[in-house]
N, C-alpha and C. Protein backbone atom coordinates (compact mmCIF):
# COMPACT_ATOMS: atom_id res chain seq x y z
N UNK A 1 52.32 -1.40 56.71
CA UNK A 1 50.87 -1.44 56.59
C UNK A 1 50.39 -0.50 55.49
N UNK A 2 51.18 0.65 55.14
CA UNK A 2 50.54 1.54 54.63
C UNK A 2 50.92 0.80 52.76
N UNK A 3 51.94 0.19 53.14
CA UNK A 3 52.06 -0.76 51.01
C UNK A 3 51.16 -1.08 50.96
N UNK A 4 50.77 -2.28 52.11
CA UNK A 4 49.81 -2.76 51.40
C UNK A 4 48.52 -2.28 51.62
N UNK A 5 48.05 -1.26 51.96
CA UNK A 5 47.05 -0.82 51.33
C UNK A 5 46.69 -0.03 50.25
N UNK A 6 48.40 0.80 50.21
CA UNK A 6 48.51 1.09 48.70
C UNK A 6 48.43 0.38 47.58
N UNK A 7 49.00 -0.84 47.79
CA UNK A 7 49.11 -2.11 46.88
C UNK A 7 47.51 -2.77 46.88
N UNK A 8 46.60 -2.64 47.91
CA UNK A 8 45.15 -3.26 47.40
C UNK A 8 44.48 -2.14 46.78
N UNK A 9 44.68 -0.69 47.31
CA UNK A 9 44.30 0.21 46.27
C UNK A 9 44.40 0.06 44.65
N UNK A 10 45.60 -0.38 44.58
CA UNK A 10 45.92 -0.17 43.15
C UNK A 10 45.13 -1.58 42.43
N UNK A 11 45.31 -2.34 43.17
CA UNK A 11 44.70 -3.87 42.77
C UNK A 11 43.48 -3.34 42.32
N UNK A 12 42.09 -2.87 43.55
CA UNK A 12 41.21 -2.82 43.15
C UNK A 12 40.59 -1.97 41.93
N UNK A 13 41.41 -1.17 41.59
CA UNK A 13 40.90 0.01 40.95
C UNK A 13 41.47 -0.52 39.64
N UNK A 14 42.48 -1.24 39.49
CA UNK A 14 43.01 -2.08 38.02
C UNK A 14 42.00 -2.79 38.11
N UNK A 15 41.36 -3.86 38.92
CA UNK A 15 40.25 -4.52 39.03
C UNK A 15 39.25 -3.99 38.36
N UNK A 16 38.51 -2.90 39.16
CA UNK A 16 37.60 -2.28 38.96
C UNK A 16 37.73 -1.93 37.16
N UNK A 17 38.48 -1.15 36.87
CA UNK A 17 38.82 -0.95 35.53
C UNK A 17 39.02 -1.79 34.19
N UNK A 18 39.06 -2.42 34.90
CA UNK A 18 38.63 -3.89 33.57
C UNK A 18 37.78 -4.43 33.49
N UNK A 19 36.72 -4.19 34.65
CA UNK A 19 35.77 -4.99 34.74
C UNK A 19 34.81 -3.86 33.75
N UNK A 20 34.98 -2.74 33.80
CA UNK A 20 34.22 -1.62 33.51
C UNK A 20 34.41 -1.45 32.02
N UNK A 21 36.39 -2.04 31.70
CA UNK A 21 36.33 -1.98 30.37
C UNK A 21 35.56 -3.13 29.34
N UNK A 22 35.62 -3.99 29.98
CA UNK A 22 34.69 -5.05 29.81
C UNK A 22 33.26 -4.92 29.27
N UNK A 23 32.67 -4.25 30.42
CA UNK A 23 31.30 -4.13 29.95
C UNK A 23 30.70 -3.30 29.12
N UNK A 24 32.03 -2.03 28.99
CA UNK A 24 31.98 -1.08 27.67
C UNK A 24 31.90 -2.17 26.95
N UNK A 25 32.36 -2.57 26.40
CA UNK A 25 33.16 -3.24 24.94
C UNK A 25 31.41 -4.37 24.46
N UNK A 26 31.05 -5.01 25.79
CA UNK A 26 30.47 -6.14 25.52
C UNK A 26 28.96 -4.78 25.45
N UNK A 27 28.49 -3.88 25.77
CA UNK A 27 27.78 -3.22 25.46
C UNK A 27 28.07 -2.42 23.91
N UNK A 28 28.99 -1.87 23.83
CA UNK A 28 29.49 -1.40 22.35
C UNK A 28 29.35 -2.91 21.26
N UNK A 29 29.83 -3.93 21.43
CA UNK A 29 29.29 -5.09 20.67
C UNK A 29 27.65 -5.18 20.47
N UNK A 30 26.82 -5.60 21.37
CA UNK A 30 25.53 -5.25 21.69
C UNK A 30 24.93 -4.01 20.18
N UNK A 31 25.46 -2.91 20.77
CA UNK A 31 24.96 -1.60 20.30
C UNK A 31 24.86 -2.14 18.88
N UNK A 32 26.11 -2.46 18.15
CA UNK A 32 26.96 -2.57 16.84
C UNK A 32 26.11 -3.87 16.26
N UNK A 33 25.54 -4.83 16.90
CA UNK A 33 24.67 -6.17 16.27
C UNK A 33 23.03 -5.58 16.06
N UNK A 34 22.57 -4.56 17.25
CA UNK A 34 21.35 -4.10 17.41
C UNK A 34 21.37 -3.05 15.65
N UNK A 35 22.54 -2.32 15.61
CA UNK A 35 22.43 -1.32 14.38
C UNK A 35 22.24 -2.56 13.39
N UNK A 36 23.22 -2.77 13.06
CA UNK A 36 23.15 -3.92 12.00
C UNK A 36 21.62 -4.70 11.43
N UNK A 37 21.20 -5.24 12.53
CA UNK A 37 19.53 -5.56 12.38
C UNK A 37 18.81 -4.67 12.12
N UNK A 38 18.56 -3.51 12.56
CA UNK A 38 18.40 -2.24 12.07
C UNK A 38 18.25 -2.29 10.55
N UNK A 39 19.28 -2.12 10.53
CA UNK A 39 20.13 -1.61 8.81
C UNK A 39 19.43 -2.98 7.95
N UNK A 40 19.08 -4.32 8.49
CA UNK A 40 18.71 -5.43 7.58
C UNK A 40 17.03 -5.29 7.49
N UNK A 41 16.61 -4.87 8.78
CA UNK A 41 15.31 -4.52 9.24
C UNK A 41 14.50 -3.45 7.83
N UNK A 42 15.11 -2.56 8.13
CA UNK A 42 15.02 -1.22 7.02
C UNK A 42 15.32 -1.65 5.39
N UNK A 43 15.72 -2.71 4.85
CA UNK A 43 16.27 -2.93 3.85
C UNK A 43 15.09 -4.20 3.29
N UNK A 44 14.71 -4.91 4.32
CA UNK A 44 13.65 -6.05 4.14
C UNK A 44 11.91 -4.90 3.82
N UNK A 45 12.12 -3.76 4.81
CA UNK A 45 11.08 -3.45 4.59
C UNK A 45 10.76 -2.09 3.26
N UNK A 46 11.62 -1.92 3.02
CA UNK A 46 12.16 -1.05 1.39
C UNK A 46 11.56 -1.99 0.51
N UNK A 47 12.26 -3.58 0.78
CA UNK A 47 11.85 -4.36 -0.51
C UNK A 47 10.39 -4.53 -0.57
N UNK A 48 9.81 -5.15 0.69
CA UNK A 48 8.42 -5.14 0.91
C UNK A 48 7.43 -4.28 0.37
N UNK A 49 8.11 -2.56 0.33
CA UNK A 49 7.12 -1.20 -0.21
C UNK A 49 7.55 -1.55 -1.58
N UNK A 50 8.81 -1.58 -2.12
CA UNK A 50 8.80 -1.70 -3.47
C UNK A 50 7.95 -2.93 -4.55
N UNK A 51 7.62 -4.17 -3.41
CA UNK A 51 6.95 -5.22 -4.17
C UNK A 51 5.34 -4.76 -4.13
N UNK A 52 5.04 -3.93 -2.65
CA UNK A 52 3.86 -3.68 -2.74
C UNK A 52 3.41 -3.22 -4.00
N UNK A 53 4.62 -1.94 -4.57
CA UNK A 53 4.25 -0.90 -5.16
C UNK A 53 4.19 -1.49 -6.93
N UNK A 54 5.02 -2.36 -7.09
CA UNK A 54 5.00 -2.72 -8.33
C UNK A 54 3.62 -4.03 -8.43
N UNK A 55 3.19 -4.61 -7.25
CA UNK A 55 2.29 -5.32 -7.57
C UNK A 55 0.79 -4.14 -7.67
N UNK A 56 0.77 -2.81 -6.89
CA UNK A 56 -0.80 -2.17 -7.07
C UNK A 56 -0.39 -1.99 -8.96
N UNK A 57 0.91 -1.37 -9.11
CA UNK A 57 1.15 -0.64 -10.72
C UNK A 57 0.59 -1.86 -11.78
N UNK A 58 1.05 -3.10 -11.40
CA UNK A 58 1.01 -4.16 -12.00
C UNK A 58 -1.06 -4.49 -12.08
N UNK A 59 -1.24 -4.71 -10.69
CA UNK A 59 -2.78 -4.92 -11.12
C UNK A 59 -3.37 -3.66 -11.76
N UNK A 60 -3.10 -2.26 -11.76
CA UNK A 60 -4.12 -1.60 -12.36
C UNK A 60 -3.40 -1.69 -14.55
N UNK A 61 -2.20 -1.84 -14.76
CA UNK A 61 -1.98 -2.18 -16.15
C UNK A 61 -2.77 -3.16 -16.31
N UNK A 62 -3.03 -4.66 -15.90
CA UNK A 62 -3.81 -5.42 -16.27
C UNK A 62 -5.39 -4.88 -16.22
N UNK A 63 -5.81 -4.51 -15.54
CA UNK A 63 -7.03 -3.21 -15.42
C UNK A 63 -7.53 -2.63 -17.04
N UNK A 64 -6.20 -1.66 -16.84
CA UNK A 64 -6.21 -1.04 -18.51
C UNK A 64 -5.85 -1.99 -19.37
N UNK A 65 -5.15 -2.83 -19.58
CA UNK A 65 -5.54 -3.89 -20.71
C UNK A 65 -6.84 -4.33 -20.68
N UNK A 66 -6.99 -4.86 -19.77
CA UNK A 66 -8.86 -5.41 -19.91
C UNK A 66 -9.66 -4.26 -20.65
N UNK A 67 -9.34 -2.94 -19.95
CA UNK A 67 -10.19 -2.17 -20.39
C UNK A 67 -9.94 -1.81 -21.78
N UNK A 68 -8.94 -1.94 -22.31
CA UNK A 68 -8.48 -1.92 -24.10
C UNK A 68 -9.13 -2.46 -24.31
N UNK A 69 -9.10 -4.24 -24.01
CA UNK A 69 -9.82 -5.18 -24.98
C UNK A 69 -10.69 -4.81 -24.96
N UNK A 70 -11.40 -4.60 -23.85
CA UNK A 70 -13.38 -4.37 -24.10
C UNK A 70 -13.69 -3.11 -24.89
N UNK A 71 -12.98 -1.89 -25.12
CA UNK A 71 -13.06 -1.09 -25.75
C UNK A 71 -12.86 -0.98 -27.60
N UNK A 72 -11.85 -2.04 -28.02
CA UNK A 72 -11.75 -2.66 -28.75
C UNK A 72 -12.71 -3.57 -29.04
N UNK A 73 -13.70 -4.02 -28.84
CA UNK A 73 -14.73 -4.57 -29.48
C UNK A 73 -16.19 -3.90 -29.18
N UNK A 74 -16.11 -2.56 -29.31
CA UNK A 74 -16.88 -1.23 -29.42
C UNK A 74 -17.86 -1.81 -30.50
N UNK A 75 -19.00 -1.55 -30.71
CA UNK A 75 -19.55 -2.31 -32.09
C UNK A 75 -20.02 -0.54 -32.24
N UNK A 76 -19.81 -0.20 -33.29
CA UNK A 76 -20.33 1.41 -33.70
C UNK A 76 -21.55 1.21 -34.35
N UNK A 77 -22.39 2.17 -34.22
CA UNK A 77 -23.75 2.37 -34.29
C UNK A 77 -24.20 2.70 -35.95
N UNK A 78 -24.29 1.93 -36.53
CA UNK A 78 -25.21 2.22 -37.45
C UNK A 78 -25.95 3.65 -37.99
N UNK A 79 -25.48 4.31 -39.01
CA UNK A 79 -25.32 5.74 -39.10
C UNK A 79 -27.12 5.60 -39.92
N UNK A 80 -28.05 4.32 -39.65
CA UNK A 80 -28.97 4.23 -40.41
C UNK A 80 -29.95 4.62 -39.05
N UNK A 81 -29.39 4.14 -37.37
CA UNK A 81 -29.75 3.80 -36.54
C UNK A 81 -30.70 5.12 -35.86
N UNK A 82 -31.79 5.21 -35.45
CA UNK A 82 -32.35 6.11 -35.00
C UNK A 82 -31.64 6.59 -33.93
N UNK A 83 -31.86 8.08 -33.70
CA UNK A 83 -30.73 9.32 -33.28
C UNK A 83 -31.08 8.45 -31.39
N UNK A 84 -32.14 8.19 -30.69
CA UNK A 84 -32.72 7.10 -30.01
C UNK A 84 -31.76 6.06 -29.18
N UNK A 85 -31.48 4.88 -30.22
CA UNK A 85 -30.81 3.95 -30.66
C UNK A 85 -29.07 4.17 -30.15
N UNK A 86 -28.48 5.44 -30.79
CA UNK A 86 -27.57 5.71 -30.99
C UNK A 86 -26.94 6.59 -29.71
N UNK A 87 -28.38 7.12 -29.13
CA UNK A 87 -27.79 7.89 -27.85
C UNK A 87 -27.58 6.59 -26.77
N UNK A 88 -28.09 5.35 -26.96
CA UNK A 88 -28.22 4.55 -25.90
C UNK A 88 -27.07 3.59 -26.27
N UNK A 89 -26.33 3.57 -27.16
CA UNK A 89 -24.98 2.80 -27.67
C UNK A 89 -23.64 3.78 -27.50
N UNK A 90 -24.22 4.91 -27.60
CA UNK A 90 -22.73 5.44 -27.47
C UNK A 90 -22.37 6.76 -25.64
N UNK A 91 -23.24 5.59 -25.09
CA UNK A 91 -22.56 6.25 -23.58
C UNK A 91 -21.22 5.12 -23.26
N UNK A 92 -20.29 6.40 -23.29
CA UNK A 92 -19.02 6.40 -23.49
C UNK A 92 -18.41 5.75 -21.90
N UNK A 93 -17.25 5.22 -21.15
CA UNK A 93 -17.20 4.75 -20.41
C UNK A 93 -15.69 5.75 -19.48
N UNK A 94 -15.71 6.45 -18.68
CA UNK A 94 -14.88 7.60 -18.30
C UNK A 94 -13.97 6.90 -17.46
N UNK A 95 -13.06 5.87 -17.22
CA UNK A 95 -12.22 5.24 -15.86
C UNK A 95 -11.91 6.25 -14.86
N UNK A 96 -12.79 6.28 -13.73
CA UNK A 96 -12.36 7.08 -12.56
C UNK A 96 -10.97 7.32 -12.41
N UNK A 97 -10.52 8.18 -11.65
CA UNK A 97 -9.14 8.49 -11.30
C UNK A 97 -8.99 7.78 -9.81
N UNK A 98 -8.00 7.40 -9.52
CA UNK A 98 -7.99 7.17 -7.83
C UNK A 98 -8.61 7.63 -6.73
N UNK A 99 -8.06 8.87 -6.88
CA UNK A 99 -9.18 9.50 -6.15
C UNK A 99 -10.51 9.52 -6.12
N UNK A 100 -11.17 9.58 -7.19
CA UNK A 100 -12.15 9.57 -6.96
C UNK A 100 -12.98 8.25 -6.79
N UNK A 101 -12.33 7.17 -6.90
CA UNK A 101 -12.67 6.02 -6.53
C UNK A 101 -13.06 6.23 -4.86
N UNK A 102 -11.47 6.26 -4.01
CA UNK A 102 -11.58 6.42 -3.31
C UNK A 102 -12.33 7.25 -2.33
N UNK A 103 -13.10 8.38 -3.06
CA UNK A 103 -13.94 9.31 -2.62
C UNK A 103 -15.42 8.87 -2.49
N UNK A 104 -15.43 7.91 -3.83
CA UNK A 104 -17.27 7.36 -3.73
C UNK A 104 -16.61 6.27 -2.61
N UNK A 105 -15.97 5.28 -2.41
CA UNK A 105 -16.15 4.85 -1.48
C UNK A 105 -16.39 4.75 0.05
N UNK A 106 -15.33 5.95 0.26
CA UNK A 106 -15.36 6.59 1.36
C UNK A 106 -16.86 7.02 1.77
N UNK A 107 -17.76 7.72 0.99
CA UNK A 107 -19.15 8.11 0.96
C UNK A 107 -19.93 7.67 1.00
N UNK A 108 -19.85 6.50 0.48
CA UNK A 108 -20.51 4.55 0.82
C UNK A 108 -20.40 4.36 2.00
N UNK A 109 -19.05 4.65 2.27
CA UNK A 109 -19.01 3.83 3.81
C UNK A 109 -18.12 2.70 4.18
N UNK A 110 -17.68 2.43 2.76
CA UNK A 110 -16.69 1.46 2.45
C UNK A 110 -15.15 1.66 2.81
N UNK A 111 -15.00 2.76 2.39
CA UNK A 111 -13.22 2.97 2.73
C UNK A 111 -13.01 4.34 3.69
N UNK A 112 -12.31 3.98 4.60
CA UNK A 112 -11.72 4.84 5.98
C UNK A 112 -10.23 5.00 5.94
N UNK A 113 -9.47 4.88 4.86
CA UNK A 113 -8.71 5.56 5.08
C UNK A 113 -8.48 6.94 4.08
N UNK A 114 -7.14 7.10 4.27
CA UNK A 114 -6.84 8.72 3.43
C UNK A 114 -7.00 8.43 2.33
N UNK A 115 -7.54 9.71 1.39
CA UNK A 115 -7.74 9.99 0.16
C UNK A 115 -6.57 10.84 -1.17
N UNK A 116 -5.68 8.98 -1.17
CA UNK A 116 -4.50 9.80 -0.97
C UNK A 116 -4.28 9.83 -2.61
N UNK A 117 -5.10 8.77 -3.32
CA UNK A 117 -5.03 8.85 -4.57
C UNK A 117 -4.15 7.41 -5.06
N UNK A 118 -3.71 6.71 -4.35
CA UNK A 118 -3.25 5.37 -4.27
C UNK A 118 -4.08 4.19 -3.70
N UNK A 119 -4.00 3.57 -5.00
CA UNK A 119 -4.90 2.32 -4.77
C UNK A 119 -4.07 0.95 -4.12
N UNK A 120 -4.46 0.99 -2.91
CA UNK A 120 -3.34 -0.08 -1.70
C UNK A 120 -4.23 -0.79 -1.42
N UNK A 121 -3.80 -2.24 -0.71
CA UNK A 121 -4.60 -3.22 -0.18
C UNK A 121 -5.75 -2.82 0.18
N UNK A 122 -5.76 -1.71 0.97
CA UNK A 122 -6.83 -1.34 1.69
C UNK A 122 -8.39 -0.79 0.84
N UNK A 123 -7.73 0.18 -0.23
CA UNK A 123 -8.25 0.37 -0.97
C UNK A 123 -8.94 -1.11 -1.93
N UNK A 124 -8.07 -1.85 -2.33
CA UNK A 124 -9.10 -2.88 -3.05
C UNK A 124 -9.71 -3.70 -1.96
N UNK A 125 -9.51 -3.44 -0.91
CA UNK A 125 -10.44 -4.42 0.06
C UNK A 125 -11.98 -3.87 -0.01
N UNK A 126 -12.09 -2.00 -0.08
CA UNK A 126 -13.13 -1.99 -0.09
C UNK A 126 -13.93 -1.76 -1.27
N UNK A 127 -13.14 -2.26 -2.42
CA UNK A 127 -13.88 -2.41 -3.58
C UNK A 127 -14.46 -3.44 -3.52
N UNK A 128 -13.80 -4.56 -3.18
CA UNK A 128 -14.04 -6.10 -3.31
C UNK A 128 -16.03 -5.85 -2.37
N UNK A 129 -15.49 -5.48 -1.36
CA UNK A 129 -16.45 -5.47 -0.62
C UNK A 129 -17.78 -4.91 -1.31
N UNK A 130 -17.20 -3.97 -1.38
CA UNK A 130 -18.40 -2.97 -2.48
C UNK A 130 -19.36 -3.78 -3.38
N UNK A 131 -18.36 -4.53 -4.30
CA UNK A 131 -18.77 -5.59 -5.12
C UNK A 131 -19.66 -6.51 -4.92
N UNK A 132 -19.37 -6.89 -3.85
CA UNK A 132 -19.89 -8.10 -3.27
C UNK A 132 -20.99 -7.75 -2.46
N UNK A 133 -21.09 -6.82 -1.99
CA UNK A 133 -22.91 -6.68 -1.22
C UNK A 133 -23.40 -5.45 -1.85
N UNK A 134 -23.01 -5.97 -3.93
CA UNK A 134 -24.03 -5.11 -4.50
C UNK A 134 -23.83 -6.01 -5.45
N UNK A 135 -24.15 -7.13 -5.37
CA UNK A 135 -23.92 -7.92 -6.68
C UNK A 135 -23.38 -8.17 -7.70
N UNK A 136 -22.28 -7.86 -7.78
CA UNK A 136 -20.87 -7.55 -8.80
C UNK A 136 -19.87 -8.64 -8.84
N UNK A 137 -19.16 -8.90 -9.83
CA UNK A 137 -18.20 -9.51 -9.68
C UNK A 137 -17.28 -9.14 -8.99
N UNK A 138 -16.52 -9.65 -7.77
CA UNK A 138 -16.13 -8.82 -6.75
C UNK A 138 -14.39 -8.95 -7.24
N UNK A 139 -14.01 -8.18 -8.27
CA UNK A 139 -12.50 -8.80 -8.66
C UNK A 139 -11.36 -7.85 -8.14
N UNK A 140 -12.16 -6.25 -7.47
CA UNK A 140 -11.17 -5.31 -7.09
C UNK A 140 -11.03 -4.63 -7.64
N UNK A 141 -11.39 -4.51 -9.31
CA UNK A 141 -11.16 -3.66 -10.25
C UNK A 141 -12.46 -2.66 -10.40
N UNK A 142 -12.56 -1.47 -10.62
CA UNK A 142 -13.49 -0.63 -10.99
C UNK A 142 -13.63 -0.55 -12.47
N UNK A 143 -14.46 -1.37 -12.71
CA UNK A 143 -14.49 -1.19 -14.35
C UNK A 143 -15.68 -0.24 -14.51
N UNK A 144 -16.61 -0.41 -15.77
CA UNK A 144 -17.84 -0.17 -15.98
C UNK A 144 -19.15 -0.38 -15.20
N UNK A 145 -19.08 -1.77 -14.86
CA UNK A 145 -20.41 -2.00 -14.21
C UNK A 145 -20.12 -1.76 -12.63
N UNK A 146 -18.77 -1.75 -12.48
CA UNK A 146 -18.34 -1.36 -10.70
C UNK A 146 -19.04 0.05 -10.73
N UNK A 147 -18.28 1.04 -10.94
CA UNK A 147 -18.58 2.54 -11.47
C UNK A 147 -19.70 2.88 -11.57
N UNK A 148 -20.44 2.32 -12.70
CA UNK A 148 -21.92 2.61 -12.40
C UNK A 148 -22.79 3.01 -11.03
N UNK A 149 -22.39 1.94 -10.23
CA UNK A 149 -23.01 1.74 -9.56
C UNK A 149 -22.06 3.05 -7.91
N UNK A 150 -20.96 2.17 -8.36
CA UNK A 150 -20.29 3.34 -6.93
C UNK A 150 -20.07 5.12 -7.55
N UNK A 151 -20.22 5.16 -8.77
CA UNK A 151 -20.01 6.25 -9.13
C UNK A 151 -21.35 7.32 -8.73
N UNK A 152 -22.18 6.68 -8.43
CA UNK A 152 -23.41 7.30 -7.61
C UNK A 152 -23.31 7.99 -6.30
N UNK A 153 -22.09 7.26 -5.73
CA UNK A 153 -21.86 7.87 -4.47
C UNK A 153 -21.29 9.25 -4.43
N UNK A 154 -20.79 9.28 -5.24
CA UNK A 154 -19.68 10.47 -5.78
C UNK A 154 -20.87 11.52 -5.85
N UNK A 155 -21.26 11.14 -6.77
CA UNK A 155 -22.11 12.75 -7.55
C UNK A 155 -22.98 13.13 -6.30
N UNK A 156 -23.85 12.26 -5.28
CA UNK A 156 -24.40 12.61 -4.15
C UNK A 156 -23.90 12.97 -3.22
């Protein structure tokens, strides 16, 4: 009597032990597919910040090109032109810095987030906006006639 209960001892506990090695292994698999997604997870969203980042760089160069061209067809004032005349042709046009975009807006009422000096979705959302319930061409860009108008917020 006493084998075989030595002998189901041993059964169960070899039993037991495989069953246990088992569920290591099929949990360690688990673990090892969860990292992996991880690792693809983190790599999809790298690319995502990097497209963000080259599409804000990308819209504000087209920005400053626009703003070349229009600067480039400057018409200069007539040195015949009354001093008058000449003060009202040559106010010069200053392109805000990020920040401070983001600062008249914020002061408007328009933009709630950080003033971080990066112009992100969020940021041209509340230009657009800006634009648009002040009669502007609402394109996202702060040019001249944007500025004018939000650059008011700033100085107040």
């Amino acid at each position: 009597m006493k084998q075989w209960v030595a002998v189901g001892v041993v059964v169960c506990v070899t039993t037991v032990g495989c069953t246990t090695t088992k569920q290591y292994q099929k949990q360690e698999g688990t673990a090892t597919l969860l990292e992996e997604r991880i690792v693809r997870l983190e790599e999809r969203v790298v690319a995502v910040e990097d497209e963000q980042r080259r599409s804000s760089e990308a819209s504000w160069r087209t920005e400053d090109a626009d703003e070349a061209r229009d600067e480039a067809f400057v018409i200069e004032p007539s040195p015949l032109a009354s001093a008058t005349s000449r003060e009202a042709t040559s106010d010069e046009f200053v392109k805000p810095s990020s920040r401070q975009v983001q600062q008249a807006l914020h002061k408007a009422g328009y933009y709630h987030g950080s003033v971080d000096g990066k112009i992100g979705p969020k940021t041209k959302q509340a230009i657009k906006q800006f634009q648009q319930e002040h009669g502007l061409v609402a394109d996202g860009k702060v040019g001249r006639s944007t500025w004018g108008v939000l650059g008011k917020y700033l100085e107040g």
